[in-house]
Every structure is written in structure tokens, then in C-alpha cells.
N, C-alpha and C. Protein backbone atom coordinates (compact mmCIF):
# COMPACT_ATOMS: atom_id res chain seq x y z
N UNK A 1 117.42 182.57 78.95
CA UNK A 1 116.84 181.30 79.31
C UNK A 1 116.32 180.62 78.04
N UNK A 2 116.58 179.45 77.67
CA UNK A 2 116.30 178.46 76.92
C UNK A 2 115.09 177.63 77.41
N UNK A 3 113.63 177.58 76.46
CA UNK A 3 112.87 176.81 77.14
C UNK A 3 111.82 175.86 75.63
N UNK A 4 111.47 174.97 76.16
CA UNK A 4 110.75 174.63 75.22
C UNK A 4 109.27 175.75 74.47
N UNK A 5 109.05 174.96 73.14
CA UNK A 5 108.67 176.20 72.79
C UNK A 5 107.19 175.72 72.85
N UNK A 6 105.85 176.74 73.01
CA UNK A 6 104.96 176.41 73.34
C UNK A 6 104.09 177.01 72.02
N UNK A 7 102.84 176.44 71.57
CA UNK A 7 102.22 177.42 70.95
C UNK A 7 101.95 178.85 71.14
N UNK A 8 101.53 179.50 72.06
CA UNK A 8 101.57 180.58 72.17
C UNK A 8 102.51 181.75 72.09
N UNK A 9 103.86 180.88 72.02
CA UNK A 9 104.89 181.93 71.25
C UNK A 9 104.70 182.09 70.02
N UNK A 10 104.23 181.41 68.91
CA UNK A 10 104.08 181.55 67.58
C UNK A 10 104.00 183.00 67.07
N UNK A 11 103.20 183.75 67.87
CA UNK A 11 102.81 184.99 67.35
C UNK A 11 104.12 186.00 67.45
N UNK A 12 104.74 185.98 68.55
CA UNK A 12 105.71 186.85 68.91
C UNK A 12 106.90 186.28 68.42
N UNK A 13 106.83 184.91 67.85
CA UNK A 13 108.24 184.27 67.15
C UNK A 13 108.47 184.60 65.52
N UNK A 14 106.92 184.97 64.80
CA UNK A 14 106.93 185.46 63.71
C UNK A 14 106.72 186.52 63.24
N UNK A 15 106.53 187.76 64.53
CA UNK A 15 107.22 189.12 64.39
C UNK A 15 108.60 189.05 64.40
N UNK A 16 109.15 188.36 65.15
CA UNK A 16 110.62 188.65 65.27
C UNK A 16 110.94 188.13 63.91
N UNK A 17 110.80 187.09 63.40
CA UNK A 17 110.83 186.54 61.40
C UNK A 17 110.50 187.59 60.81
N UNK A 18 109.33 188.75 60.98
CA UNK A 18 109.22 189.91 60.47
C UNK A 18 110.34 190.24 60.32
N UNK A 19 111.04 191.07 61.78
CA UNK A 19 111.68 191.74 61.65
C UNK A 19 113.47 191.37 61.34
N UNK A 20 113.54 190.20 60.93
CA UNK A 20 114.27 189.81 60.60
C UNK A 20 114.32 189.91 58.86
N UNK A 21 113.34 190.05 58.36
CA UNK A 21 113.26 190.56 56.90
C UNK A 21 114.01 191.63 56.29
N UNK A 22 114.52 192.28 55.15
CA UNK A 22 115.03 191.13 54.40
C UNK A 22 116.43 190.80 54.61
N UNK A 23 117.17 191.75 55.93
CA UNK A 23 118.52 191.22 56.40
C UNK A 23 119.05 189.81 56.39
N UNK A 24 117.87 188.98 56.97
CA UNK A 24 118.56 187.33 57.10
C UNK A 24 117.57 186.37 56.69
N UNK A 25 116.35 187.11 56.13
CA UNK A 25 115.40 186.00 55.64
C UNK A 25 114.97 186.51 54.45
N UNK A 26 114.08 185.71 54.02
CA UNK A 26 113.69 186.23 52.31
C UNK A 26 111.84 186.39 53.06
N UNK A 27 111.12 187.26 52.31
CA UNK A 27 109.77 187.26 52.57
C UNK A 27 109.23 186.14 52.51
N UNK A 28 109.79 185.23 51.63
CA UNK A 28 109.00 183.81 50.96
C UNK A 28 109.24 182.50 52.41
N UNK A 29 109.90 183.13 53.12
CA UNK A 29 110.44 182.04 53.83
C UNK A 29 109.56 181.88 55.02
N UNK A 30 108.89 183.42 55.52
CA UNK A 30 107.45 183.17 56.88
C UNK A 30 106.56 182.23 56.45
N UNK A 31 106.40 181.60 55.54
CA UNK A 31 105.39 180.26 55.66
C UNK A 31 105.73 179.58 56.21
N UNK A 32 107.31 179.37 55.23
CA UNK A 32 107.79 178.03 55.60
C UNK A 32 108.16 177.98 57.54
N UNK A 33 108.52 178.95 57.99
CA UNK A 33 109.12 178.66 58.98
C UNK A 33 107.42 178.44 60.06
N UNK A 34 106.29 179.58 59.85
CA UNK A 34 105.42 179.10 60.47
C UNK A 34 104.74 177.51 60.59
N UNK A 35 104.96 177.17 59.26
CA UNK A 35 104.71 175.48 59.21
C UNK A 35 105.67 174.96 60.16
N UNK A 36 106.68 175.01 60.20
CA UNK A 36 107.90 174.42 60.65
C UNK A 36 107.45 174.68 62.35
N UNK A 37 106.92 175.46 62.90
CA UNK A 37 106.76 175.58 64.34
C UNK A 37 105.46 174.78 64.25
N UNK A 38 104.49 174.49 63.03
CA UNK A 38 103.14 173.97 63.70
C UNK A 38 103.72 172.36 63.69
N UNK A 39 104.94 171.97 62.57
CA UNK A 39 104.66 170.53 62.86
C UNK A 39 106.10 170.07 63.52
N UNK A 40 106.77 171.28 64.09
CA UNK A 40 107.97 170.80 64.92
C UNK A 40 108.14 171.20 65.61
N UNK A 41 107.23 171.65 66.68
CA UNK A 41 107.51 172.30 67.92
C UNK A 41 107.84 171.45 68.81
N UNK A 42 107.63 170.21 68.69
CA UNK A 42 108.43 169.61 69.97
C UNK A 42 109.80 169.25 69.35
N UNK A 43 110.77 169.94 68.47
CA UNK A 43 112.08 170.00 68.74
C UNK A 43 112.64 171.78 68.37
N UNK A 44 111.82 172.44 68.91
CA UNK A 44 111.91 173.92 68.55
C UNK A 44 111.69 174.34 70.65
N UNK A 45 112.82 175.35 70.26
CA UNK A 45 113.20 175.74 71.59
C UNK A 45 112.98 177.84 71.79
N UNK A 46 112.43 178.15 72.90
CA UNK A 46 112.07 179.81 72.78
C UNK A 46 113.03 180.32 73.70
N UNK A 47 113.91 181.27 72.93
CA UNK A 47 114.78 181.91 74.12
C UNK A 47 114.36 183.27 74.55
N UNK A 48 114.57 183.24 76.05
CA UNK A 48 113.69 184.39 76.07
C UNK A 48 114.70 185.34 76.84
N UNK A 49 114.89 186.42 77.18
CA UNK A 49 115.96 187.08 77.78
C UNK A 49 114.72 188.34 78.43
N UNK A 50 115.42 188.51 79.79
CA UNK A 50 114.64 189.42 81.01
C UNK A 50 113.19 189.31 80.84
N UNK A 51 112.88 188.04 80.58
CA UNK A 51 111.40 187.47 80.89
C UNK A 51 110.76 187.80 79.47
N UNK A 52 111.75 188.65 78.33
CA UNK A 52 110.34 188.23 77.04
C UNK A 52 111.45 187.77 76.15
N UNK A 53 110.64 187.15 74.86
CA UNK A 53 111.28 186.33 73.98
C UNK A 53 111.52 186.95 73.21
N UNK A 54 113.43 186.48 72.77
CA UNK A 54 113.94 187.38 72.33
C UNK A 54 114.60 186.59 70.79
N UNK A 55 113.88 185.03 70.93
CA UNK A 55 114.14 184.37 69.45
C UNK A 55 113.88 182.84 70.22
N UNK A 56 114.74 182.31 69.12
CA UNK A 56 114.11 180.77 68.96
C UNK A 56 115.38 179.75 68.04
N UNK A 57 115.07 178.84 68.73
CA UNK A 57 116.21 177.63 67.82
C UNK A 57 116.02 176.39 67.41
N UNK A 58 115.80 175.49 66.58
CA UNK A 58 115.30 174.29 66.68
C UNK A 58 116.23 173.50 66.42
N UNK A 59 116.33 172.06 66.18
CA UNK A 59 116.94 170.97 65.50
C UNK A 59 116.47 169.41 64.80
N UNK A 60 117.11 169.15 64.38
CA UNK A 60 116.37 168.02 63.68
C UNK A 60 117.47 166.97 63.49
N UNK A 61 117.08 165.55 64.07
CA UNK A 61 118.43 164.17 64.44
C UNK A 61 117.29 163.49 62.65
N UNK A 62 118.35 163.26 62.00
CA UNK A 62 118.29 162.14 61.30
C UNK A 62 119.08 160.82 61.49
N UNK A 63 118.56 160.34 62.09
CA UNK A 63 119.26 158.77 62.35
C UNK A 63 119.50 157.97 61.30
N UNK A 64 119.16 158.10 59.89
CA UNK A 64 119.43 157.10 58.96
C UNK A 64 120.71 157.79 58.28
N UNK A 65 120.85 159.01 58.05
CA UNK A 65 121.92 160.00 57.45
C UNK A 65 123.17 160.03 58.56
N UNK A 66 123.14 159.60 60.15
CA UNK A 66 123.62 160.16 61.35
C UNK A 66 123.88 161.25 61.37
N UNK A 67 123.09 162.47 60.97
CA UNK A 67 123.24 163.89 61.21
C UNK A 67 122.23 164.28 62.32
N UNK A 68 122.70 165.65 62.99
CA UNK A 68 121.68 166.46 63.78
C UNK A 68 121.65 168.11 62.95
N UNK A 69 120.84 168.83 62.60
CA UNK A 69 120.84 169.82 62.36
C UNK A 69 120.25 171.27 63.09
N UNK A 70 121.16 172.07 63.41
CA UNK A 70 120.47 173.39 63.88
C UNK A 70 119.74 173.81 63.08
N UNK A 71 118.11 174.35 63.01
CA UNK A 71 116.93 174.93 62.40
C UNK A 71 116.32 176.03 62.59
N UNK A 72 116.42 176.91 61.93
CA UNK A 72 115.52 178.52 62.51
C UNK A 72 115.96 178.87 63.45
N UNK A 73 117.53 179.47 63.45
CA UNK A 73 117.67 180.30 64.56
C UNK A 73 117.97 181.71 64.52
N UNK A 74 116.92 182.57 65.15
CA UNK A 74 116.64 183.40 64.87
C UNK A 74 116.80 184.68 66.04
N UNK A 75 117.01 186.01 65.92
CA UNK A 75 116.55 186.76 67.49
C UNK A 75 116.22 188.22 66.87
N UNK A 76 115.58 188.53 67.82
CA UNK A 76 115.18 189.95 68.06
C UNK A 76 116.56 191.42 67.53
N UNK A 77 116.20 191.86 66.83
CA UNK A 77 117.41 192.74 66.09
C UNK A 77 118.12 193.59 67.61
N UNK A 78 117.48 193.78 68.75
CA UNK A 78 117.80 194.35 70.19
C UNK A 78 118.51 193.40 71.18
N UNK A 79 118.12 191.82 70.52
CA UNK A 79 119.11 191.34 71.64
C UNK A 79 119.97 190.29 71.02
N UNK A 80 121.08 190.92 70.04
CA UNK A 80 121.74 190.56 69.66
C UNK A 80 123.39 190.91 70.52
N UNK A 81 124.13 190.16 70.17
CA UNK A 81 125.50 190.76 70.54
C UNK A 81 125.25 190.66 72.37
N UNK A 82 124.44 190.12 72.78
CA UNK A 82 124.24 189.81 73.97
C UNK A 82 124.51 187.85 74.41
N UNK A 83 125.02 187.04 73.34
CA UNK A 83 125.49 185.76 73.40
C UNK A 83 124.48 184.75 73.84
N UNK A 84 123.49 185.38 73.52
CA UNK A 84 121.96 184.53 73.02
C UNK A 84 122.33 183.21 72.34
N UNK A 85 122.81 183.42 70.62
CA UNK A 85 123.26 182.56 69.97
C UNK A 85 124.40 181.66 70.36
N UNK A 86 125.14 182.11 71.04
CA UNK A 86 126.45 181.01 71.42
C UNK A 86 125.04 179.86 72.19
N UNK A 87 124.83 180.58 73.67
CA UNK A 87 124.06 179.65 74.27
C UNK A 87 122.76 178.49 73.55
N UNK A 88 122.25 179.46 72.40
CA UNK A 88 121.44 178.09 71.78
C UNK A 88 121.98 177.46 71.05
N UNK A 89 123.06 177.45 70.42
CA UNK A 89 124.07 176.44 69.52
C UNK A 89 124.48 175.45 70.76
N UNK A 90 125.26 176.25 71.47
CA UNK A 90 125.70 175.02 72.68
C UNK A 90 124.26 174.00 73.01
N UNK A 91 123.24 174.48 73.12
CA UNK A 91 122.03 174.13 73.54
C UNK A 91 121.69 172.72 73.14
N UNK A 92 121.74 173.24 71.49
CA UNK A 92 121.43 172.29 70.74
C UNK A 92 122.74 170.83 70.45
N UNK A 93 123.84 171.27 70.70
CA UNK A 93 124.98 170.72 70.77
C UNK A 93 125.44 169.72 72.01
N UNK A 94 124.63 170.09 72.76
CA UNK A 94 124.92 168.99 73.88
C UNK A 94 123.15 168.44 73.80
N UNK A 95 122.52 168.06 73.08
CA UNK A 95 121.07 167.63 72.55
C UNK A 95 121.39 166.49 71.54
N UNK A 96 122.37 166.70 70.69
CA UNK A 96 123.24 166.02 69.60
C UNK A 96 124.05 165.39 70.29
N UNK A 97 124.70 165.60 71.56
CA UNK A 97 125.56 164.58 72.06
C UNK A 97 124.95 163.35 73.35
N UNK A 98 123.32 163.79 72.99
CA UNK A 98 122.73 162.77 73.66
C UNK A 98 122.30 161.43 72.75
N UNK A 99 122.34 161.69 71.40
CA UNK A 99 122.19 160.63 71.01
C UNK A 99 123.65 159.69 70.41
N UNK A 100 123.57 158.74 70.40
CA UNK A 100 124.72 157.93 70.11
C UNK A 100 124.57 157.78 68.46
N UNK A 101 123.75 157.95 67.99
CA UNK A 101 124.13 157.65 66.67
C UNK A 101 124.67 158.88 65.67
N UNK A 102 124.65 160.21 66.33
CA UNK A 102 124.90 161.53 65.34
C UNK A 102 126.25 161.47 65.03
N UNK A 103 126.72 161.33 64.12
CA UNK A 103 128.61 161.65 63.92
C UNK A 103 128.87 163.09 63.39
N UNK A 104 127.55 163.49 62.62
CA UNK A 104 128.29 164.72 61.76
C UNK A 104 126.73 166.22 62.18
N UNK A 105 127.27 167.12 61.87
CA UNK A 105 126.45 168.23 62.09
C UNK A 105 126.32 168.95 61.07
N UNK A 106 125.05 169.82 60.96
CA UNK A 106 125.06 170.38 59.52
C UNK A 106 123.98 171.36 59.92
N UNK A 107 124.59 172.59 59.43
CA UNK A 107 123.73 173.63 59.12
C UNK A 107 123.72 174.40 57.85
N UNK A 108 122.22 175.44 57.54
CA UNK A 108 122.49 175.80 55.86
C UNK A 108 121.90 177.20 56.57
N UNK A 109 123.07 177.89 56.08
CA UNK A 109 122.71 179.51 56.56
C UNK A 109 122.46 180.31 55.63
N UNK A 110 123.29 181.51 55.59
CA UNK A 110 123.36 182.52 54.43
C UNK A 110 124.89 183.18 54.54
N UNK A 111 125.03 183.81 54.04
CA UNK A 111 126.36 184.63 53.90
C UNK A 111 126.17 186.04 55.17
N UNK A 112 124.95 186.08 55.81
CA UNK A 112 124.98 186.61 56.69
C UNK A 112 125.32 186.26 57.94
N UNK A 113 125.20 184.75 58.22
CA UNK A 113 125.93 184.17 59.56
C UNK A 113 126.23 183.19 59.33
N UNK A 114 127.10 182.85 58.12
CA UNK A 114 127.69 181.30 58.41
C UNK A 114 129.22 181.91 59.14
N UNK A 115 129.54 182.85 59.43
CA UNK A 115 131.03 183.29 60.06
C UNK A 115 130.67 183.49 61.43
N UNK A 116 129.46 183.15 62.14
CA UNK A 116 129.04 182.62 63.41
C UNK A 116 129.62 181.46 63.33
N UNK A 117 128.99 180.59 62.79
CA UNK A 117 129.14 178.91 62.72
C UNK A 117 130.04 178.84 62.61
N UNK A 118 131.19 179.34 61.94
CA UNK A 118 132.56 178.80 61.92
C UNK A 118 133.06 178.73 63.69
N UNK A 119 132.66 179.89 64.39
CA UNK A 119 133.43 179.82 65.61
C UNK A 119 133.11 178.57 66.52
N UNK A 120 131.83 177.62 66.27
CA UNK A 120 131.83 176.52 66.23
C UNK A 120 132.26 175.19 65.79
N UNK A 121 133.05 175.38 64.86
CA UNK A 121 133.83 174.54 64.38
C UNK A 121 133.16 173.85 62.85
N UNK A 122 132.14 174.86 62.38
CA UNK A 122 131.26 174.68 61.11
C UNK A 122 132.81 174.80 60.01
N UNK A 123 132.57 173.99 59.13
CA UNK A 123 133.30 174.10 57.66
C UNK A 123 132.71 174.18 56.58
N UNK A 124 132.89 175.32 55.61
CA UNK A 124 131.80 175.64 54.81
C UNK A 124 132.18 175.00 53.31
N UNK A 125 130.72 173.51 53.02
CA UNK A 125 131.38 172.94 52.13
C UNK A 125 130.74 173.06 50.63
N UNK A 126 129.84 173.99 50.40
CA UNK A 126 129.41 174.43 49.15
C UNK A 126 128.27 175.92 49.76
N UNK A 127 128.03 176.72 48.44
CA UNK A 127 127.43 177.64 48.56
C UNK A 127 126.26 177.63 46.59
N UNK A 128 125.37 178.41 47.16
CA UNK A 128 124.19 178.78 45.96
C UNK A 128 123.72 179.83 46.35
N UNK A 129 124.19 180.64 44.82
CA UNK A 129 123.34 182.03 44.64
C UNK A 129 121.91 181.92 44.80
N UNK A 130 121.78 183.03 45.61
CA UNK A 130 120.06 183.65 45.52
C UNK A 130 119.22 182.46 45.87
N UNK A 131 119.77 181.44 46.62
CA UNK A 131 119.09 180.52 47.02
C UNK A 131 117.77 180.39 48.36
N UNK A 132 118.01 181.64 49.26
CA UNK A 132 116.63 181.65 50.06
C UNK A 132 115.80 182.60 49.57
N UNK A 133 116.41 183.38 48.42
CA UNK A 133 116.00 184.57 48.16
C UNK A 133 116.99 185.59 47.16
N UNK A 134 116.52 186.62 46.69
CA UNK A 134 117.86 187.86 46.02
C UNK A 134 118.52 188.05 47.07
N UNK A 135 119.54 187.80 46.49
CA UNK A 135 120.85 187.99 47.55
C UNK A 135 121.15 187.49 48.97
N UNK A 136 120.11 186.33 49.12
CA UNK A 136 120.56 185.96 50.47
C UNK A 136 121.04 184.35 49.85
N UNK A 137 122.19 184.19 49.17
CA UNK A 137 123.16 182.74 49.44
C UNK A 137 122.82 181.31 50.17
N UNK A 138 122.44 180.22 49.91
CA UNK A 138 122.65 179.31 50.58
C UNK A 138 124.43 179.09 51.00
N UNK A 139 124.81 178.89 52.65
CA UNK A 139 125.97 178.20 52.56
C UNK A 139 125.91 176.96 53.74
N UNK A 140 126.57 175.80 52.91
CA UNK A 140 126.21 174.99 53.53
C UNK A 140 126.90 174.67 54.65
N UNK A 141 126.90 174.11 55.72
CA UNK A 141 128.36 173.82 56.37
C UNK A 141 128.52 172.53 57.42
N UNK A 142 129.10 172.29 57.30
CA UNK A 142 129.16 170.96 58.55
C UNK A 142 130.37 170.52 59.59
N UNK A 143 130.32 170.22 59.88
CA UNK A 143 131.13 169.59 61.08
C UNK A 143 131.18 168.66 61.75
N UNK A 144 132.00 167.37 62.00
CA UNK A 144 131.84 166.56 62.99
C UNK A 144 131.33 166.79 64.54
N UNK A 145 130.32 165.77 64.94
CA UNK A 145 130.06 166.10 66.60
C UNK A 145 130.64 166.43 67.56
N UNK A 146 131.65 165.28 67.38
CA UNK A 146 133.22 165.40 68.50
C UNK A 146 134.43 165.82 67.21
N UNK A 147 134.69 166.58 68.34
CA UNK A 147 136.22 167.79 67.29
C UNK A 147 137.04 167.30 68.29
């Protein structure tokens, strides 16, 4: 289940950022993402699977750029491979096709799941070393709205 995200997930959204360390995040990056839930939670979404939360997804519409971007998506190392992530990409993807002005999509991953995003129709159009961190890669990628 996909639901909006409330303050009181914060706590249990940045254990799971714990435990997402240093596989897909860099240590340096739990600030940033805790800021990111205090001043964007109303476009940050909590997924929760058999009633507890099992991660989180956000996005962000720039209307002057016409982009929408997927933000912090993240899950629980146990409920993976259970198609969590398909459902919050789609999530966010028909969220992007509510506004009329988005043409293009863009996400910045790592070399650990931008070969998710491709099965979305992501195209990966530059990359940077050691950019969230040692050894975790910026890669950038984008895609048009409508394919």
C-alpha cells in the first residue's frame, strides 16, 4: 500500500536509510534525506507492506524545466524482490501524467539501481565517480513521459 507520508514515519523511514548504508547510500546522505522529509513531505509517499513500512518514494514537478523527478526511493533490505518498487515508480508515474506540463522524466541513482530504471524506459545519459559517496556513482537518466 502506497500512502501519503506523515511525520511520524520519519523515525522508521530513517532506520530503513540506516540500513540501507553503505550498499545504496553514502553515510553523508541521512541529513540530507531527513531534511528532504521535513520540507517535502507533502510530495513524499510511505509504502507500507502487511501493515508496517517497508520504504518510501517521493517526487518533485518542475514546471519551468517541464520535468517530474522520482526522489528517495528507498525499502527495507526484507521487502525487496517483492515489487514494492515497480508499484511506487508506477505511482509516481501516473502523478507526472497528471500534470500537463511534464514532457521529460529524470532520475539520479547509482550504479546500484539505475538497471531498475531502465525497465522503465530510463536512458542513462551521463555518469560521476564517487559522486554520493566512495564508490557509489552518480548515474543520471531520463526519459520522456509518454513513450
Amino acid at each position: 500500500m502506497i500512502r501519503p507520508y506523515i511525520t511520524t514515519d520519519k523515525i522508521e523511514l530513517l532506520r530503513i536509510f540506516q540500513l540501507n548504508i553503505p550498499e545504496y547510500f553514502d553515510h553523508n546522505e541521512l541529513a540530507d534525506y531527513s531534511d528532504y522529509l521535513d520540507k517535502n513531505g507533502n510530495s513524499y509517499f510511505t509504502i507500507e507492506h502487511e501493515k508496517r513500512i517497508a520504504g518510501g518514494v517521493g517526487y518533485h514537478v518542475n514546471e519551468a524545466t517541464k520535468t517530474g523527478q522520482i526522489t528517495w526511493i528507498l525499502f527495507h533490505p526484507h521487502y525487496t524482490g517483492l515489487g514494492l518498487g515497480r508499484m511506487a515508480v508506477e505511482h509516481c508515474l501516473t502523478i507526472f501524467k497528471s500534470y500537463q506540463s511534464i514532457e521529460k522524466l529524470v532520475v539520479t541513482t547509482s550504479q546500484k539501481a539505475y538497471l531498475f530504471f531502465e525497465k522503465f524506459g530510463y536512458q542513462l545519459i551521463k555518469t560521476e565517480k564517487d559522486y554520493w559517496g566512495p564508490g557509489l556513482d552518480l548515474y543520471w537518466m531520463e526519459r520522456m513521459l509518454y513513450m
